[in-house]
Protein backbone atom coordinates (compact mmCIF):
# COMPACT_ATOMS: atom_id res chain seq x y z
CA UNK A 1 5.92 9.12 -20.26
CA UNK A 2 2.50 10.23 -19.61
CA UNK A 3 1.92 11.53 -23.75
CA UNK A 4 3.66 8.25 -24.19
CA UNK A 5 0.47 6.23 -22.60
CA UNK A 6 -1.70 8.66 -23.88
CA UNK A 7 -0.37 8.22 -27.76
CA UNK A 8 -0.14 4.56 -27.71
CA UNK A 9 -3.51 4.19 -24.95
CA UNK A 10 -6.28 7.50 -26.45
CA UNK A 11 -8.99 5.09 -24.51
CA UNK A 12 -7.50 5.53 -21.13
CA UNK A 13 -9.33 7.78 -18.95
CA UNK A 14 -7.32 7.44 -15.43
CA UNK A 15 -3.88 7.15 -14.58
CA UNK A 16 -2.64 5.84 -11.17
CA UNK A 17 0.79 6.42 -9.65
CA UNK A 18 2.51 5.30 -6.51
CA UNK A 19 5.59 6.51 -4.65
CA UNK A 20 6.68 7.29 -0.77
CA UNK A 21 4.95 9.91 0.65
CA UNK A 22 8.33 11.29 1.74
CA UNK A 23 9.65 11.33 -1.77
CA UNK A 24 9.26 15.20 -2.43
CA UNK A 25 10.39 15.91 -5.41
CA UNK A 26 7.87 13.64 -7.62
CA UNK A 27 4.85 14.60 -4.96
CA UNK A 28 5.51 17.63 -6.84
CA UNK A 29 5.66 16.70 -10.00
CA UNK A 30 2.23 14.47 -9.63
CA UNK A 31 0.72 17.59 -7.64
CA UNK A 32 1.55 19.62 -10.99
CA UNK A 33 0.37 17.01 -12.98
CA UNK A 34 -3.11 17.27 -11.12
CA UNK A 35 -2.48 14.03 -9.55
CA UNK A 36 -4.57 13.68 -5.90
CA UNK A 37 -4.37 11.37 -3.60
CA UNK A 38 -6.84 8.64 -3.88
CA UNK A 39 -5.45 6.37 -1.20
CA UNK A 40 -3.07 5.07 1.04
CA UNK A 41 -1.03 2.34 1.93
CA UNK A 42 1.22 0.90 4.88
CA UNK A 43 3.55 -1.90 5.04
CA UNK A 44 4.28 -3.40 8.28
CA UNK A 45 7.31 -5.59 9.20
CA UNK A 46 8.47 -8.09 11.83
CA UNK A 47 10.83 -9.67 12.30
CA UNK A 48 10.69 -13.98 12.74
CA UNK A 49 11.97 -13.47 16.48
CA UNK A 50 9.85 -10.99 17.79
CA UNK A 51 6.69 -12.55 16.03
CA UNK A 52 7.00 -16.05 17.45
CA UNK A 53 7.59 -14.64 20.91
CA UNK A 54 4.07 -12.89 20.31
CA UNK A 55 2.62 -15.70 19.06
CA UNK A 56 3.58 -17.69 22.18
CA UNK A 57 1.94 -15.12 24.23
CA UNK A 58 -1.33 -16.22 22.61
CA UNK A 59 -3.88 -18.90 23.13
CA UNK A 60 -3.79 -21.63 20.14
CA UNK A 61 -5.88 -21.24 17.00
CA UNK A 62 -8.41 -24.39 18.12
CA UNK A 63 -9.78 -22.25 21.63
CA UNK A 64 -9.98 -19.01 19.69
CA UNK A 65 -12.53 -21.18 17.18
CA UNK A 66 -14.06 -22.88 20.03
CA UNK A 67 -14.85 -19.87 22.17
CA UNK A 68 -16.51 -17.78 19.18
CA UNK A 69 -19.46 -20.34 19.07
């Protein structure tokens, strides 16, 4: 794939990739490559339930605004 991109793209100069970090067997392959980490991301979750009892916990939007000034 990559002498694909670099046949068809000769003016590319980087090349990002993503995957899980728990995904072992392409870390290796990108750590062959001479891919390096350049950042990383999370994805949270919640479910509907559990964030409208949280959000019930909380004071409403208009006192938040109200205090900050």
């Amino acid at each position: 794939m990559l002498q694909l991109v670099q046949a068809r793209y000769p003016q590319a100069r980087m090349i990002v990739t993503s995957n899980a970090e728990m995904n072992g067997p392409i870390l290796s392959i990108n750590q062959r490559l001479g891919f390096v980490t350049h950042r990383r991301n999370g994805h949270y979750q919640i479910d509907t339930g559990s964030l409208r009892d949280f959000l019930a916990l909380r004071p409403p939007l208009a006192s938040l605004s109200t205090n900050a000034r």
